[in-house]
Protein backbone atom coordinates (compact mmCIF):
# COMPACT_ATOMS: atom_id res chain seq x y z
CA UNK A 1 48.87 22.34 25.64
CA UNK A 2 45.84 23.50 27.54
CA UNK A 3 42.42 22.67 28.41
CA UNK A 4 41.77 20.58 24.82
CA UNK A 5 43.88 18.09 26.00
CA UNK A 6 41.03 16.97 28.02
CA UNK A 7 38.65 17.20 24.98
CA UNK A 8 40.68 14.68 22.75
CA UNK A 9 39.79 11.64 21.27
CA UNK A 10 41.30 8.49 22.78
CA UNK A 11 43.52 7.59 19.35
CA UNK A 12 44.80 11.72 20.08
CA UNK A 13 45.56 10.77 23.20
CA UNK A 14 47.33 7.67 22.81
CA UNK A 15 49.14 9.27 19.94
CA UNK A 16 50.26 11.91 22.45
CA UNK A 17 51.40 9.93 24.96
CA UNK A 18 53.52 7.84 22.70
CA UNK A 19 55.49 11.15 21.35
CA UNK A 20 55.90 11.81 24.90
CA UNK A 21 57.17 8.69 25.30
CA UNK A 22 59.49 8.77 22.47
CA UNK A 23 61.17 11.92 23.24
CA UNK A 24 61.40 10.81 27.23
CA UNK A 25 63.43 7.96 25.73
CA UNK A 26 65.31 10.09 23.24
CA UNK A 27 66.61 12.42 26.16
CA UNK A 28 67.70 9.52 28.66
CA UNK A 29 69.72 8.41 25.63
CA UNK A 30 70.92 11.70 25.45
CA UNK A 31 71.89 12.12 28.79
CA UNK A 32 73.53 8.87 29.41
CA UNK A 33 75.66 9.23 26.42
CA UNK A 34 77.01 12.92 27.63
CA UNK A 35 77.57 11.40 31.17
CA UNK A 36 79.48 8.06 29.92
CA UNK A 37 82.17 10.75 27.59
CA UNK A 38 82.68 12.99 30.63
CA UNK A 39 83.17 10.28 33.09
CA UNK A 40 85.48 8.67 29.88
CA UNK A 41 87.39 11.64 29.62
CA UNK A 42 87.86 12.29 33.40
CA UNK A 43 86.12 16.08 32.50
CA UNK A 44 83.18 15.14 34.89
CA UNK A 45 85.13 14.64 37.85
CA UNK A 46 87.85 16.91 37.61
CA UNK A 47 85.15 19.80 37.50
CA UNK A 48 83.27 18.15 39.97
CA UNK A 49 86.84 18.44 42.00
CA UNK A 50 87.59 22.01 41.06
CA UNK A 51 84.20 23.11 41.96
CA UNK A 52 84.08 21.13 45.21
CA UNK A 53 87.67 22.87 46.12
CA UNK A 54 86.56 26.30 45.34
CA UNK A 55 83.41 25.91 47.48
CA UNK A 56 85.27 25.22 50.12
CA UNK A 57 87.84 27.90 49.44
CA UNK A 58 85.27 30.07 48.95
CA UNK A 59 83.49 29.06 52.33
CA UNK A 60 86.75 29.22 54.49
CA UNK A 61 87.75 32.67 52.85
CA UNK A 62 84.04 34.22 53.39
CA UNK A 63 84.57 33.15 56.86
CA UNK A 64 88.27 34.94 57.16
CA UNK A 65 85.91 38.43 55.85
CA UNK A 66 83.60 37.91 58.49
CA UNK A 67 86.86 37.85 60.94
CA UNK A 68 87.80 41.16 59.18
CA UNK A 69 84.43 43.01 59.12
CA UNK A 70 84.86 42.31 63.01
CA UNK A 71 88.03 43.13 63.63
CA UNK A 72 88.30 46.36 61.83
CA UNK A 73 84.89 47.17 63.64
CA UNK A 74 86.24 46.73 66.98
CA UNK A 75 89.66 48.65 66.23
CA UNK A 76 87.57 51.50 64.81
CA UNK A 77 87.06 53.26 67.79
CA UNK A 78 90.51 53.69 68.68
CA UNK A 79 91.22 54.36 64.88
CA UNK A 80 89.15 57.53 65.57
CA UNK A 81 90.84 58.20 68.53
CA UNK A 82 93.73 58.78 67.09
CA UNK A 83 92.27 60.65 63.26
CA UNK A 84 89.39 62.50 64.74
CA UNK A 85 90.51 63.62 68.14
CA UNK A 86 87.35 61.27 69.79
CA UNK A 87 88.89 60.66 73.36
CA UNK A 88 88.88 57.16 73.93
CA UNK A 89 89.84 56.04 77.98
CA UNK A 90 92.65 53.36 78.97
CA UNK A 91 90.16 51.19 80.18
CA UNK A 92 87.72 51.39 76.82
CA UNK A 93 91.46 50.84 74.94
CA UNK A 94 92.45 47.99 77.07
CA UNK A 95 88.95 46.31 76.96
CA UNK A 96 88.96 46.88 73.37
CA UNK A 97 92.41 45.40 72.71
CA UNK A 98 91.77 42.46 75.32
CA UNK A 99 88.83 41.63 72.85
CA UNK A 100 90.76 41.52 70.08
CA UNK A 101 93.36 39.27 71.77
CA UNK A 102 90.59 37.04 72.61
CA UNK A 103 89.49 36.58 69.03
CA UNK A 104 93.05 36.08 67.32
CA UNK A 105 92.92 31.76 67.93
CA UNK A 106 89.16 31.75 66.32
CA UNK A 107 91.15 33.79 63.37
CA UNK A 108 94.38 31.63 63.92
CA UNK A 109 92.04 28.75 62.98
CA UNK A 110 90.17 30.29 59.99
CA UNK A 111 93.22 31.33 58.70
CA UNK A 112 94.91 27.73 58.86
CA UNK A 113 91.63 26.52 57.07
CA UNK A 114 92.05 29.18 54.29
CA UNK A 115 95.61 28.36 53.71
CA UNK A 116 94.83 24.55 53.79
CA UNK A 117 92.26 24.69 51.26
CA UNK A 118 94.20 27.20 48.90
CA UNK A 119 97.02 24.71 49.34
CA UNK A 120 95.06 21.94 48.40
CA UNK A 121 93.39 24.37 45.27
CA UNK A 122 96.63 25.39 43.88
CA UNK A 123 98.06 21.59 44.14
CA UNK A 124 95.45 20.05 42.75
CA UNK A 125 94.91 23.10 39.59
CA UNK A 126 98.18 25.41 39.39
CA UNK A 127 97.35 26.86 36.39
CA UNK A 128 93.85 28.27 38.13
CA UNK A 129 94.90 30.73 40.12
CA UNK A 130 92.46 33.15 41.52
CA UNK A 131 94.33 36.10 42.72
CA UNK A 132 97.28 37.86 42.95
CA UNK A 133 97.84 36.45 46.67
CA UNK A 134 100.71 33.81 46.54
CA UNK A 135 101.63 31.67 49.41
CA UNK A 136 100.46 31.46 53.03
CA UNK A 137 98.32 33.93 54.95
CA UNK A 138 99.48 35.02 57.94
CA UNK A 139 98.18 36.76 60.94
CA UNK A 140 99.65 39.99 60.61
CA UNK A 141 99.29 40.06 57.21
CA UNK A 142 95.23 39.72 57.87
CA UNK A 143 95.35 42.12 60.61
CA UNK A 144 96.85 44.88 57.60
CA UNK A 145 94.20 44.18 55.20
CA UNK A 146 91.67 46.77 54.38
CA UNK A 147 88.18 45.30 53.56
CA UNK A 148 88.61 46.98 49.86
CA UNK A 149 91.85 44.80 49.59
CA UNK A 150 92.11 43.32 45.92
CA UNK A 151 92.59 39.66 48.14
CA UNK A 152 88.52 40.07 49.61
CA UNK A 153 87.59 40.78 45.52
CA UNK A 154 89.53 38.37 43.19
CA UNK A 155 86.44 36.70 41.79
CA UNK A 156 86.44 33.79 44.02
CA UNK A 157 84.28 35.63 46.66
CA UNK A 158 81.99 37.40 44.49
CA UNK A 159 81.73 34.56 42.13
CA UNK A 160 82.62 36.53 39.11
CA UNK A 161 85.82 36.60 36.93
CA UNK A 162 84.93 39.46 34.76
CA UNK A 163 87.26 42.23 34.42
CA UNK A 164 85.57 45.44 35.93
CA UNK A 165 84.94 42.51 39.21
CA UNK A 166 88.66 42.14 39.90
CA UNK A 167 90.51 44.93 38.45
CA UNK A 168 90.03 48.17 40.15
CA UNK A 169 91.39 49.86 37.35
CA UNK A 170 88.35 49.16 34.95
């Protein structure tokens, strides 16, 4: 439709309006029958569930990589240290090691989140598992974790399920 709409005669116009009204009707029908079977079937809400649980899976593990991307960041400098030959003082080390210290609770707690919310994933849908990691995350596991771990990429954080996104191999 374009500018002749404005040009019709009032029968064209009324005829219009009463297609539009038709189909209007025709797609609330629609709609209400598709929302009565999933809500019948229970579909509806379990996806609504699953999705709600992987969002905040997904929001508690993002937040664990930000916790990585910092700590590996701050250890870097005595990573060279000890590769490259940089010379890093005791006082840089200890300041840099003190810092770390200071951010293990704020990691502690992310981490709790994370394993509460896969806990509640995997008990809820145990047949949708979304990575190789099984069980609870610890803090020295986290702490070993490089950022191109298969854990940061198993299609949960990158929202994608395909093979050449989780498999290294492909």
């Amino acid at each position: 439709m374009g500018p002749e709409v404005f040009l019709m005669e009032k029968d064209q116009m009324n005829e219009l309006l009463d297609n539009i009204a038709k189909k209007t009707k025709e797609l609330e029908i629609q709609a209400d029958q598709l929302l009565h079977r999933n809500v019948s079937t229970g579909e509806g809400g379990q996806r609504f569930e699953e999705q709600r649980l992987l969002l905040l899976l997904w929001d508690a593990k993002s937040t664990l990589f930000t916790h990585a991307v910092n700590l590996h960041a701050e250890r870097q400098p005595v990573l060279n240290s000890r590769t490259i030959g940089a010379r890093l003082g005791t006082k840089l080390k200890e300041k840099i090691f003190q810092a770390i210290q200071a951010r293990r609770p704020a990691v502690n707690k992310s981490i709790a989140a994370f394993n509460q919310c896969y806990t509640d994933y995997i008990s809820k849908f145990p047949d949708q598992t979304s990575s190789d990691f099984a069980g609870k995350l610890t803090y020295e596991v986290f702490v070993t974790l490089p950022l191109d771990n298969k854990f940061w990429n198993d299609g949960l954080y990158f929202h994608s399920k395909a093979p050449w996104a989780v498999d290294s191999n492909v």
